[in-house]
C-alpha atoms as a PDB file:
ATOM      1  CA  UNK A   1     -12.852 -11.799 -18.696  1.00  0.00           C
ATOM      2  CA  UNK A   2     -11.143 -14.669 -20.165  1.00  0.00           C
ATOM      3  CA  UNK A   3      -7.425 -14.543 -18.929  1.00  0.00           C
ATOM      4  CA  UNK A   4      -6.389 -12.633 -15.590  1.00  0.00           C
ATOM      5  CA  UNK A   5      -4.832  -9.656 -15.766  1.00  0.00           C
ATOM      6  CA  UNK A   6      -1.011  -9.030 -16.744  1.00  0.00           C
ATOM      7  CA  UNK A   7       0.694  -7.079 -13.958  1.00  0.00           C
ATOM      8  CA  UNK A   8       3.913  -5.614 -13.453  1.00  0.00           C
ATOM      9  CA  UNK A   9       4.820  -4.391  -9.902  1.00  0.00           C
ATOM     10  CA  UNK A  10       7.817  -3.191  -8.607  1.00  0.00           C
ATOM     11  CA  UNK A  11       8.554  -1.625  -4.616  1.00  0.00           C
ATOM     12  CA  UNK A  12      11.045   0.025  -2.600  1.00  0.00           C
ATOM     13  CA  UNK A  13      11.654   1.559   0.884  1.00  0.00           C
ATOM     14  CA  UNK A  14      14.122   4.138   1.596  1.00  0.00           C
ATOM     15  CA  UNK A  15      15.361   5.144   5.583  1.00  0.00           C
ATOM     16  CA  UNK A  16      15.068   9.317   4.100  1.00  0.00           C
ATOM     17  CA  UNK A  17      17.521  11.461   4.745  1.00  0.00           C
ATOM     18  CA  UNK A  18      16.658  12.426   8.337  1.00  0.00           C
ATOM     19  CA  UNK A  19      15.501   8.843  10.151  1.00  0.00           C
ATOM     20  CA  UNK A  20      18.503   6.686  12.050  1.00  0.00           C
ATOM     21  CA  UNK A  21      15.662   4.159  11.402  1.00  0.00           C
ATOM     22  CA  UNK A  22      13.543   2.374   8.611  1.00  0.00           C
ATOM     23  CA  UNK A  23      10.339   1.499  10.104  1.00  0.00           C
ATOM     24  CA  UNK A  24       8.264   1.100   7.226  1.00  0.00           C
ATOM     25  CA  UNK A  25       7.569  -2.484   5.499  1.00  0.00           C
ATOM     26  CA  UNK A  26       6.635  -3.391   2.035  1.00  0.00           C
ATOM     27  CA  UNK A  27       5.428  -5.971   0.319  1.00  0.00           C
ATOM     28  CA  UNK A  28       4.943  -7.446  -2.896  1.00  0.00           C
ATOM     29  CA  UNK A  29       3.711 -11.035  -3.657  1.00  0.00           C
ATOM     30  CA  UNK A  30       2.163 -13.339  -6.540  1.00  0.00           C
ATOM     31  CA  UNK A  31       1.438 -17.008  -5.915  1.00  0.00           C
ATOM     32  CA  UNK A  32       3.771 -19.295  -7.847  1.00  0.00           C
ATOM     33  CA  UNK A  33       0.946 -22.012  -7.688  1.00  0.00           C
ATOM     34  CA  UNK A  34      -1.303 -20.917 -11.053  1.00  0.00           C
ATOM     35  CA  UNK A  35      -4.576 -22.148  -9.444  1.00  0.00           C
ATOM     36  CA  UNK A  36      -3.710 -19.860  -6.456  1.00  0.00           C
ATOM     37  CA  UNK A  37      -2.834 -16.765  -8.526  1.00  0.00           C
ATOM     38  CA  UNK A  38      -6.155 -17.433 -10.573  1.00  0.00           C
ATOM     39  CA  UNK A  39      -8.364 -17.594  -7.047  1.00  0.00           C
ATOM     40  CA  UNK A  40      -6.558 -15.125  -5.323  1.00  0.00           C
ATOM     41  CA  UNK A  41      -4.892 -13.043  -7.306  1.00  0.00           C
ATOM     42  CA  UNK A  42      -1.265 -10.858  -6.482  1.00  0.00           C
ATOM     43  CA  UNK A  43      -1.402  -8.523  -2.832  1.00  0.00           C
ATOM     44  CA  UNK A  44       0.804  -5.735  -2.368  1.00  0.00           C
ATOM     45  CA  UNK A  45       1.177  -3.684   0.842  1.00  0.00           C
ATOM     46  CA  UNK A  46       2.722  -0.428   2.392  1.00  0.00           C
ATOM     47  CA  UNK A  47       3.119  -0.535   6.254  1.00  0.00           C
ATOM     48  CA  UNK A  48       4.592   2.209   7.924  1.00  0.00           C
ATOM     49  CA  UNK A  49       5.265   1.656  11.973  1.00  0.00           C
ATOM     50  CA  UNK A  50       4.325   4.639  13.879  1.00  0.00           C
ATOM     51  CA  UNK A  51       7.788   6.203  15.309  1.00  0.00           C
ATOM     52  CA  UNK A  52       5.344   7.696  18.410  1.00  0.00           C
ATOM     53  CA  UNK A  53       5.317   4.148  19.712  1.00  0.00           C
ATOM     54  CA  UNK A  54       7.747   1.511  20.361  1.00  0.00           C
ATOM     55  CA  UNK A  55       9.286  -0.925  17.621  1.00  0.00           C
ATOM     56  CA  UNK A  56       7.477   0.581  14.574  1.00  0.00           C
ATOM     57  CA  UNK A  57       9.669  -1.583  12.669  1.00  0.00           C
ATOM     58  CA  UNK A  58       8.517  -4.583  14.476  1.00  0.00           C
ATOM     59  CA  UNK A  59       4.769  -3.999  14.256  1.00  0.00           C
ATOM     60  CA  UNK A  60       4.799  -2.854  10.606  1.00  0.00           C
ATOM     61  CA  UNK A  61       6.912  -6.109   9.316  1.00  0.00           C
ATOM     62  CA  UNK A  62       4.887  -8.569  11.682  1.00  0.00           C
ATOM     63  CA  UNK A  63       1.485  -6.996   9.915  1.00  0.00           C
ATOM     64  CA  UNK A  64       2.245  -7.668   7.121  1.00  0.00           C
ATOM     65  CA  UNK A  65       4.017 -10.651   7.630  1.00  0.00           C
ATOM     66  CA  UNK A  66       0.125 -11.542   9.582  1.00  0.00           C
ATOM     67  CA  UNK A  67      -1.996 -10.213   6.446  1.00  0.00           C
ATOM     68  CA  UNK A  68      -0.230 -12.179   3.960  1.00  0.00           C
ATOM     69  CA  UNK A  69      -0.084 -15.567   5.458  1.00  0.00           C
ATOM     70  CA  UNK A  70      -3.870 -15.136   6.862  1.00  0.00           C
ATOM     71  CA  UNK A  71      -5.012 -13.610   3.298  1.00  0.00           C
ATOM     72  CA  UNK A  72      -3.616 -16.603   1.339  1.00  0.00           C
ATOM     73  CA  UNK A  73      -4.999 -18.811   3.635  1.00  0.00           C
ATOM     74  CA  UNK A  74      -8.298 -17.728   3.199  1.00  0.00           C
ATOM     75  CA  UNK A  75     -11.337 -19.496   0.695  1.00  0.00           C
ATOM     76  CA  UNK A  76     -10.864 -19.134  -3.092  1.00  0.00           C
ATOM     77  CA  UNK A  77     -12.717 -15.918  -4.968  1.00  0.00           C
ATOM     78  CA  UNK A  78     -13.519 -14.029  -1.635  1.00  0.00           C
ATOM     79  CA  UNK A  79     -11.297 -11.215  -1.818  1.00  0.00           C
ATOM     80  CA  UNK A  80     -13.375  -9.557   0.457  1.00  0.00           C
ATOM     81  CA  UNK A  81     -13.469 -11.693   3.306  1.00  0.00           C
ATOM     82  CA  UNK A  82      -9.838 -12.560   2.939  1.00  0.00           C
ATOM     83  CA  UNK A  83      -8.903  -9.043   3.020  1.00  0.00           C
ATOM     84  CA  UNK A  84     -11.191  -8.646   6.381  1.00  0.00           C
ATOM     85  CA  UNK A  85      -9.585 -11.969   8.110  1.00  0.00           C
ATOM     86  CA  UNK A  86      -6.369 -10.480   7.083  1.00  0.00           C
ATOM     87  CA  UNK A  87      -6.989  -7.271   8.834  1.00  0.00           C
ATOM     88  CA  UNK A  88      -8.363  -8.699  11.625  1.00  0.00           C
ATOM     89  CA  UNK A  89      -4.978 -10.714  12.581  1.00  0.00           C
ATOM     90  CA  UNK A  90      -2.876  -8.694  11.470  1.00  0.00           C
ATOM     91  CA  UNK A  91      -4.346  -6.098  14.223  1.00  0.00           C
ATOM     92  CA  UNK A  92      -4.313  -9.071  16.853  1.00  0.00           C
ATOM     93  CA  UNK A  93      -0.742 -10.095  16.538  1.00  0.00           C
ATOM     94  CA  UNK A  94       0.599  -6.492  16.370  1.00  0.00           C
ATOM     95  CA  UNK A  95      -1.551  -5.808  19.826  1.00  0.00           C
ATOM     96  CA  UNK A  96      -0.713  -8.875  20.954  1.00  0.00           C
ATOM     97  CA  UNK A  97       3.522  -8.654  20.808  1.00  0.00           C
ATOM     98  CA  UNK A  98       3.078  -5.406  22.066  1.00  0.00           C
ATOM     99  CA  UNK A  99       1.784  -7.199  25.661  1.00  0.00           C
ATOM    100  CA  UNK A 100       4.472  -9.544  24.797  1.00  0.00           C
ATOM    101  CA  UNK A 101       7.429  -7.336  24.739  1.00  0.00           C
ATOM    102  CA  UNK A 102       5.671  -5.024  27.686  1.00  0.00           C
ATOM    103  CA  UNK A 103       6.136  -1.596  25.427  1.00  0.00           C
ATOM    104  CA  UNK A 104       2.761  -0.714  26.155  1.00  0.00           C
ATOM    105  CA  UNK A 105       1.804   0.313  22.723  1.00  0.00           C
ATOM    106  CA  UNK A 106       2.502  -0.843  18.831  1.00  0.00           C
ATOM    107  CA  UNK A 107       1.005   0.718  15.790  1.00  0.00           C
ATOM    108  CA  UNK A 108       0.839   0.812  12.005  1.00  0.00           C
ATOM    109  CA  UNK A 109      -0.643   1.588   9.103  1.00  0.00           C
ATOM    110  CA  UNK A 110      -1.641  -0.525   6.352  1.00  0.00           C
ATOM    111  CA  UNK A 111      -2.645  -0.350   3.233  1.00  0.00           C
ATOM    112  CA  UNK A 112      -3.182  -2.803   0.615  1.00  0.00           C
ATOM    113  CA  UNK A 113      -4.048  -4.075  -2.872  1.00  0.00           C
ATOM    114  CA  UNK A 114      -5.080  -7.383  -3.946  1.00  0.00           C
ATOM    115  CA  UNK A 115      -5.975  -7.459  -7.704  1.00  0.00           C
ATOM    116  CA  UNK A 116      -8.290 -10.059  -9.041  1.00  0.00           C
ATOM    117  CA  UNK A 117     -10.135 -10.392 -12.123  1.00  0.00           C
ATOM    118  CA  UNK A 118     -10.811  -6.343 -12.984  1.00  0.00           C
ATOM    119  CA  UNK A 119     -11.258  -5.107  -9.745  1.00  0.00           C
ATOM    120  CA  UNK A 120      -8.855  -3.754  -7.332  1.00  0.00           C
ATOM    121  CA  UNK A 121      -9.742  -4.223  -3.679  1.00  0.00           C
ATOM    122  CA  UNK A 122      -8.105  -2.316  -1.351  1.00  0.00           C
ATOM    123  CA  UNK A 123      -7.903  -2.815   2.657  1.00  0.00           C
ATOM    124  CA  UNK A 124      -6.631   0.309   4.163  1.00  0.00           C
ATOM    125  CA  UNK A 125      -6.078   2.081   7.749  1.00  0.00           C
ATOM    126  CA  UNK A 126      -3.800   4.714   8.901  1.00  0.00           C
ATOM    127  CA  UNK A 127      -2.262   7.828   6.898  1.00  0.00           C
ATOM    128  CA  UNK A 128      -0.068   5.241   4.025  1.00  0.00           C
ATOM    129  CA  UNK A 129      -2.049   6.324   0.536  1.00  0.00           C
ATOM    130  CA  UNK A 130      -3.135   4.322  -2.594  1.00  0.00           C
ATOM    131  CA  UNK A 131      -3.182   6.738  -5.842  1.00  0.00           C
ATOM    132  CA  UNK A 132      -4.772   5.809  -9.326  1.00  0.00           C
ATOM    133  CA  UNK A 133      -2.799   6.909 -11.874  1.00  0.00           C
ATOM    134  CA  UNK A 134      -5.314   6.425 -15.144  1.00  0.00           C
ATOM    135  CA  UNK A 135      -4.445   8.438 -18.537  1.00  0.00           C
ATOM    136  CA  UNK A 136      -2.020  10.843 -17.017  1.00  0.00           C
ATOM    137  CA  UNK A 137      -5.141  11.884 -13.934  1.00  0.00           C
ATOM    138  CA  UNK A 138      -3.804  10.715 -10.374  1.00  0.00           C
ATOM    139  CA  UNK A 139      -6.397  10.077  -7.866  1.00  0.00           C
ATOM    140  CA  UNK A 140      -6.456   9.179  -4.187  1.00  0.00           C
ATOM    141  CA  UNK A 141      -8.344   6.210  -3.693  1.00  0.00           C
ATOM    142  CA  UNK A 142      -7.977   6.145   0.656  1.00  0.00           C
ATOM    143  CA  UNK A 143      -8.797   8.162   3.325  1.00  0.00           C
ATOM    144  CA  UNK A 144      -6.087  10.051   5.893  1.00  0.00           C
ATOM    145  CA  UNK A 145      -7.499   8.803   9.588  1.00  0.00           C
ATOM    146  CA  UNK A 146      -6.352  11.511  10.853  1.00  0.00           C
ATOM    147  CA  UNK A 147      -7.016  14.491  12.854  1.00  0.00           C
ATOM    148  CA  UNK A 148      -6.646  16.646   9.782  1.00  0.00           C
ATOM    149  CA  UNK A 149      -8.403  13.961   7.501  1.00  0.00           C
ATOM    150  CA  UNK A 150     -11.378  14.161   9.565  1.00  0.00           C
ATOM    151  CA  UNK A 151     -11.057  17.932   8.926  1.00  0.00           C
ATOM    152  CA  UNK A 152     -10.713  17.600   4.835  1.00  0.00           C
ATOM    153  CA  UNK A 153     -14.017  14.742   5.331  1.00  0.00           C
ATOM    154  CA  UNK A 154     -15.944  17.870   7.252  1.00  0.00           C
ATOM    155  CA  UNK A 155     -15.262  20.203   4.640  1.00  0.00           C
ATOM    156  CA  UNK A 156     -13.449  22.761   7.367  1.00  0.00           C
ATOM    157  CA  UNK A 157      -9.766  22.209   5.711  1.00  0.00           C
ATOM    158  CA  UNK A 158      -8.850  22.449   2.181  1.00  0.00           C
ATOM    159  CA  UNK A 159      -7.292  18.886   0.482  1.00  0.00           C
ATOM    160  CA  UNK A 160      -4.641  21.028  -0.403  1.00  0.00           C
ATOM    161  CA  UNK A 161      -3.531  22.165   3.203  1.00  0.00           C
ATOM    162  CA  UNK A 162      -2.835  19.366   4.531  1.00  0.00           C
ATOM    163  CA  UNK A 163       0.857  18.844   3.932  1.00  0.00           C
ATOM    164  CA  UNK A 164       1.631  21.769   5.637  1.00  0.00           C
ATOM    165  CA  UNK A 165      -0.900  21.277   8.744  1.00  0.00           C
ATOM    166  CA  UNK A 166       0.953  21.336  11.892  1.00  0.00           C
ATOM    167  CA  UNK A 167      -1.564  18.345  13.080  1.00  0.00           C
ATOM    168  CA  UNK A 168      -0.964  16.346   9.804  1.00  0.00           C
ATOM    169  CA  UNK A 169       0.285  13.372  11.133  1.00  0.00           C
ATOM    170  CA  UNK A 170      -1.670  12.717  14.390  1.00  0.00           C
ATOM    171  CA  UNK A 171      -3.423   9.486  13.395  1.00  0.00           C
ATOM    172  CA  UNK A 172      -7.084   8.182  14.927  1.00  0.00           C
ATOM    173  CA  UNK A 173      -6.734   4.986  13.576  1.00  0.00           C
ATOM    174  CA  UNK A 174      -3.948   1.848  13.309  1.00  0.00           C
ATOM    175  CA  UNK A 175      -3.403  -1.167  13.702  1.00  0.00           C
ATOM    176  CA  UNK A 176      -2.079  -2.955  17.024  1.00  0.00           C
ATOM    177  CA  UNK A 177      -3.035  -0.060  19.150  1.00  0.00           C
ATOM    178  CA  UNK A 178      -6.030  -1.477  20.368  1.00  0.00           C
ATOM    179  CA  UNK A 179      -7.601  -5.024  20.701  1.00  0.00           C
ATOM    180  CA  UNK A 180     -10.096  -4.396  17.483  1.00  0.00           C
ATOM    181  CA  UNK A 181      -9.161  -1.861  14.359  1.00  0.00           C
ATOM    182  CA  UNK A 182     -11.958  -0.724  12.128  1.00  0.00           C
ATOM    183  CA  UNK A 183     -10.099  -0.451   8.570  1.00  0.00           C
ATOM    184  CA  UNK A 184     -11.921   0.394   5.221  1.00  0.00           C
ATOM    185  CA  UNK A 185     -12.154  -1.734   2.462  1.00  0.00           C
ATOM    186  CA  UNK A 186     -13.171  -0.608  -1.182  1.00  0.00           C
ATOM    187  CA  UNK A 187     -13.572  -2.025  -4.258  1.00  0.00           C
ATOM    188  CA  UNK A 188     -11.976  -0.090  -7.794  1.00  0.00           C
ATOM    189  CA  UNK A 189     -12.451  -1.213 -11.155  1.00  0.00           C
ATOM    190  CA  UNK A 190      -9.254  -0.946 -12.897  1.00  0.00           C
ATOM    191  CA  UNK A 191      -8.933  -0.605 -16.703  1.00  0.00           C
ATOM    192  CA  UNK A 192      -5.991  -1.949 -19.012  1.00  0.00           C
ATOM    193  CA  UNK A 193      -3.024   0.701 -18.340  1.00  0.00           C
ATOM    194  CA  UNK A 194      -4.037   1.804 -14.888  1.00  0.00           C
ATOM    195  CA  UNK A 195      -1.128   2.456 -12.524  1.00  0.00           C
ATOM    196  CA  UNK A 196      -1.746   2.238  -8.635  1.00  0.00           C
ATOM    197  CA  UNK A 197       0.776   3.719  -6.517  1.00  0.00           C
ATOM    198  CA  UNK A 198       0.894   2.659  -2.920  1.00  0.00           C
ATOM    199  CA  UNK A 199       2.851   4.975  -0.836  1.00  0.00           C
ATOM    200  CA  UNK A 200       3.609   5.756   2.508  1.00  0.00           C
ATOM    201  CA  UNK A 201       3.009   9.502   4.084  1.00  0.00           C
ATOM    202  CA  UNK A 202       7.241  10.422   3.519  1.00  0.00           C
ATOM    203  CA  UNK A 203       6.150  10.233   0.193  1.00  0.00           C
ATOM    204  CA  UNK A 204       2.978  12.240  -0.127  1.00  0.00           C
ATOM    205  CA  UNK A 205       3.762  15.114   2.502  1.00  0.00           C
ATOM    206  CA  UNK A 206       6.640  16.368  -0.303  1.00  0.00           C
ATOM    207  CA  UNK A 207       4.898  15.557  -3.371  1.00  0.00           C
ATOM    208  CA  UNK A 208       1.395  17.142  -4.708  1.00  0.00           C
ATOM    209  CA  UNK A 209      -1.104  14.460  -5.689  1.00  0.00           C
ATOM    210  CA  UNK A 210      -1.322  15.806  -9.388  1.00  0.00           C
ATOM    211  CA  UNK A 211       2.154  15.134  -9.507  1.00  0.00           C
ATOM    212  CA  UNK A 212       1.836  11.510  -9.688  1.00  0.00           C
ATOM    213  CA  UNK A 213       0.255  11.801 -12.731  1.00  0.00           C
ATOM    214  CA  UNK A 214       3.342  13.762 -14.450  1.00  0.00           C
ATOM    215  CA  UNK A 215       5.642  11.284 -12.869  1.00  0.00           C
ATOM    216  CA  UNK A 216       3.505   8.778 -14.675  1.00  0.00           C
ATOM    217  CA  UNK A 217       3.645   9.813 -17.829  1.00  0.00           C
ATOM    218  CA  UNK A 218       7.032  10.404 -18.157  1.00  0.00           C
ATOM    219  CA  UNK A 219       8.370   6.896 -16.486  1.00  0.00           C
ATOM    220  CA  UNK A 220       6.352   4.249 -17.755  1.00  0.00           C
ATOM    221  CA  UNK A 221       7.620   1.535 -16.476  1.00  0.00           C
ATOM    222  CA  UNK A 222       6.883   0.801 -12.839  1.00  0.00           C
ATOM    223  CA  UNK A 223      10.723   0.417 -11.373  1.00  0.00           C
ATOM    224  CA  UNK A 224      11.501   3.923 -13.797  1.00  0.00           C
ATOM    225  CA  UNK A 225       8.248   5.209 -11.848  1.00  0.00           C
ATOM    226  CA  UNK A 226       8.881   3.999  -8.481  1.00  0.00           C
ATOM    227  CA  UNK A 227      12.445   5.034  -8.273  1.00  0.00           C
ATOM    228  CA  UNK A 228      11.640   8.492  -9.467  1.00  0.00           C
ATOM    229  CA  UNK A 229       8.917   9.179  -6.452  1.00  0.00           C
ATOM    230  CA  UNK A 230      11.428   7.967  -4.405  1.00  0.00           C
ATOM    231  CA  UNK A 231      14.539  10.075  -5.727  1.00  0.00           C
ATOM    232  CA  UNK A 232      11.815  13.263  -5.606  1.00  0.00           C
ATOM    233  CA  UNK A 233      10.799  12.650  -2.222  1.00  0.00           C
ATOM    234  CA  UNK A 234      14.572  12.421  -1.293  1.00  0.00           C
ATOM    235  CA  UNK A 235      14.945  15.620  -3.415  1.00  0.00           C
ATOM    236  CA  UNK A 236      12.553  17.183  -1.174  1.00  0.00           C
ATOM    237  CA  UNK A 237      13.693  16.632   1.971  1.00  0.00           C
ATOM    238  CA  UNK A 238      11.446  14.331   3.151  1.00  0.00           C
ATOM    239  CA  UNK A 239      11.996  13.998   6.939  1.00  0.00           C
ATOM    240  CA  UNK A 240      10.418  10.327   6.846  1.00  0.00           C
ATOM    241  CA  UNK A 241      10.831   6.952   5.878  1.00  0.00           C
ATOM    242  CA  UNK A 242       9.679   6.556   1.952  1.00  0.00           C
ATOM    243  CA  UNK A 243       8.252   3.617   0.676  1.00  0.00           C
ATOM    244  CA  UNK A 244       6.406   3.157  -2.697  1.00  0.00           C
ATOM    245  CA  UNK A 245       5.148  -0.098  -4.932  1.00  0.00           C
ATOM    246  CA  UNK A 246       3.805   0.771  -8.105  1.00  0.00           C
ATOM    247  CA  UNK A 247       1.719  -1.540 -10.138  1.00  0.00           C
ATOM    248  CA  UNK A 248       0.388  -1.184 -13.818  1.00  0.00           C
ATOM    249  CA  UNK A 249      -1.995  -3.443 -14.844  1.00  0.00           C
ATOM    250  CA  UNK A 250      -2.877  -4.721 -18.178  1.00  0.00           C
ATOM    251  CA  UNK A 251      -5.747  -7.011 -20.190  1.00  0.00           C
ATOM    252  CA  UNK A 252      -5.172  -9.050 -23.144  1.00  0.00           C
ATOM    253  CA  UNK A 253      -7.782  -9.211 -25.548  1.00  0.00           C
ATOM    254  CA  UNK A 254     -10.341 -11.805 -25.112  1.00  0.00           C
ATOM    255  CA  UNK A 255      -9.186 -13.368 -28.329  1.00  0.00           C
ATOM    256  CA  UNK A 256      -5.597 -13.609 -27.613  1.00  0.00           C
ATOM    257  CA  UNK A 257      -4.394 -16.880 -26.291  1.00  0.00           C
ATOM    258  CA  UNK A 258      -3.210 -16.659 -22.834  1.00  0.00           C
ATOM    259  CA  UNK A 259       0.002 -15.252 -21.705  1.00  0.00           C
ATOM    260  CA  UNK A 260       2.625 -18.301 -21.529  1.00  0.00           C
ATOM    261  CA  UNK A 261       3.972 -19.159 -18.315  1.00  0.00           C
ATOM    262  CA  UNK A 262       3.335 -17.902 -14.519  1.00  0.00           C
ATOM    263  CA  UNK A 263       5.710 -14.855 -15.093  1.00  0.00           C
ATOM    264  CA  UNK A 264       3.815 -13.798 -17.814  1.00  0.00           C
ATOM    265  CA  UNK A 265       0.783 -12.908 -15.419  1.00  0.00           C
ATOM    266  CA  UNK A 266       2.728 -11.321 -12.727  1.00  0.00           C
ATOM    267  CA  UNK A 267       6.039  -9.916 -12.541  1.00  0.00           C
ATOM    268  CA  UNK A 268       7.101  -8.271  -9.354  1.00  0.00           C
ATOM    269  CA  UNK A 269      10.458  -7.279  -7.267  1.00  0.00           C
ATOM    270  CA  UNK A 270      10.635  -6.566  -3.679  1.00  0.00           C
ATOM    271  CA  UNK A 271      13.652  -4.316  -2.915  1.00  0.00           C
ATOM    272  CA  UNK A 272      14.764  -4.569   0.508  1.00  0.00           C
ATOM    273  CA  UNK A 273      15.360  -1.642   2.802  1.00  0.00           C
ATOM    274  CA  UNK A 274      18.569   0.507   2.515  1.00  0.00           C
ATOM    275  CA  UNK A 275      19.970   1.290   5.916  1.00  0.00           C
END
C-alpha cells in the first residue's frame, strides 16, 4: 500500500445513569511526529476499572496511561511486540499501585486497537468489546473472559443469552489482579470503509450486536455514531459506565497523491468524562 490509511476516530465516556462514579478510561491517540505515525500507526483503547475492587478509576486510567507510553516506546513496524510489551506493563503497574496503596486488589479491562498499514491489531482482556462494523454486518472481533464467555466458547450457552445471564459479568481475566495477565492479541484486515467500535460492557449488555450495524448505517460519521450508542445505551437504562471510540478507516487509491498534512491521516477527539 502506498500511503497509510486515512482515519477518523472519535470517543466518549459517560458516568450512566445509575453509577456515583466513572471508572472507565478511554483513549484515543495519533503521533504528531509523521515518521512515528508511519511506523506505528494511531492506538485507541477502552478500559473499564472493575467496581468489585478498589479504585477502578485508578487502575483503568494508569493502564492505559502504562500501554500508551510503553507501546510508543517500542521498535518501529512491530505492532505485535509493542502491543505485548504494552500489555505486559500495563498489568505490572496496575498490580503494582495496588501493593502501593495497600487495597489488596486492582483490576481492568483493556482492549485496544492499533491500526497500521491494512491490518488492525487488537490487544484485548477482560469483558470491554471491539465490533467490526463492515457494509452494514457488525461483528465481534474479542472474546468475553468470563464465566459466561467460557460458557458461549463451550457451546453450553447461546451468544444471545448472555446479556441477561445472572453470571454475565463475573470476569476470569484482567489486568492488575495478578502479577502476570495472559491477554489475546489478533490480527484483522480492515478494508476501506470499515468501522471498529470499541466499547465497554455498559454499552453492549443494552444493545444487540446486530444493532451496531443499523446504528452504522444510519450515522456515518464516527462522532454522529458514537454519540448515538451512547444516547441508546442511556436510553436503555444502562446501569454502568458507557464508553465507546469509533473509528472508520479509509484507503486512497494507489494513484492518488498523498493526503496533505498530518491531519489528513488521522483525525481524532478524546472527550473527557462527564461527571
Amino acid at each position: 500500500m502506498s500511503t497509510p490509511p486515512i482515519v477518523a476516530a472519535s470517543g466518549c465516556t459517560d458516568v450512566g445513569k445509575f453509577r456515583e462514579q466513572n471508572q472507565d478510561t478511554i483513549r484515543l491517540y495519533q503521533p504528531e511526529d509523521l515518521q512515528m505515525m508511519l511506523t506505528h500507526g494511531p492506538l485507541y483503547a477502552v478500559a473499564d476499572g472493575m467496581g468489585g475492587y478498589a479504585h477502578g478509576d485508578v487502575a483503568s486510567s494508569l493502564a492505559l496511561e502504562t500501554f500508551f507510553d510503553v507501546f510508543y516506546k517500542g521498535a518501529p513496524n512491530k505492532p505485535f511486540n509493542n502491543l505485548k510489551n504494552a500489555a505486559r506493563h500495563a498489568n505490572t503497574s496496575v498490580y503494582q499501585e495496588a501493593q502501593r496503596l495497600g487495597v489488596g486488589r486492582m483490576g481492568t479491562t483493556l482492549s485496544a486497537v492499533n491500526i497500521s498499514g491494512n491490518q488492525a491489531h487488537i490487544a484485548h482482556i477482560g469483558d470491554s468489546r471491539i465490533y467490526l462494523v463492515r457494509g452494514g454486518q457488525s461483528t465481534v472481533l474479542t472474546r468475553d473472559h468470563t464465566v459466561v464467555g467460557d460458557m458461549v466458547q463451550m457451546r453450553v450457552l447461546a451468544p444471545d443469552k448472555v446479556r441477561t445471564h445472572e453470571q454475565r459479568s463475573i470476569l476470569n481475566k484482567c489486568l492488575g489482579v495478578q502479577l502476570f495477565a495472559q491477554p489475546d492479541f489478533y490480527q484483522h484486515r480492515v478494508h476501506s470503509g470499515d468501522r471498529l467500535v470499541l466499547c465497554s460492557d455498559g454499552v453492549w449488555s443494552v444493545i444487540e450486536d446486530h444493532e451496531f450495524g443499523h446504528l452504522a448505517h444510519d450515522h456515518t460519521q464516527p462522532d454522529e455514531l458514537n454519540r448515538a450508542i451512547i444516547n441508546l445505551s442511556l436510553e436503555r437504562d444502562s446501569d454502568d459506565n458507557i464508553s465507546v471510540v469509533v473509528i472508520h478507516v479509509e484507503y486512497v487509491d494507489g494513484s492518488a497523491p498523498p493526503p496533505r498534512g498530518l491531519a489528513a491521516f488521522l483525525r481524532s477527539r478524546w472527550q473527557k468524562s462527564r461527571h
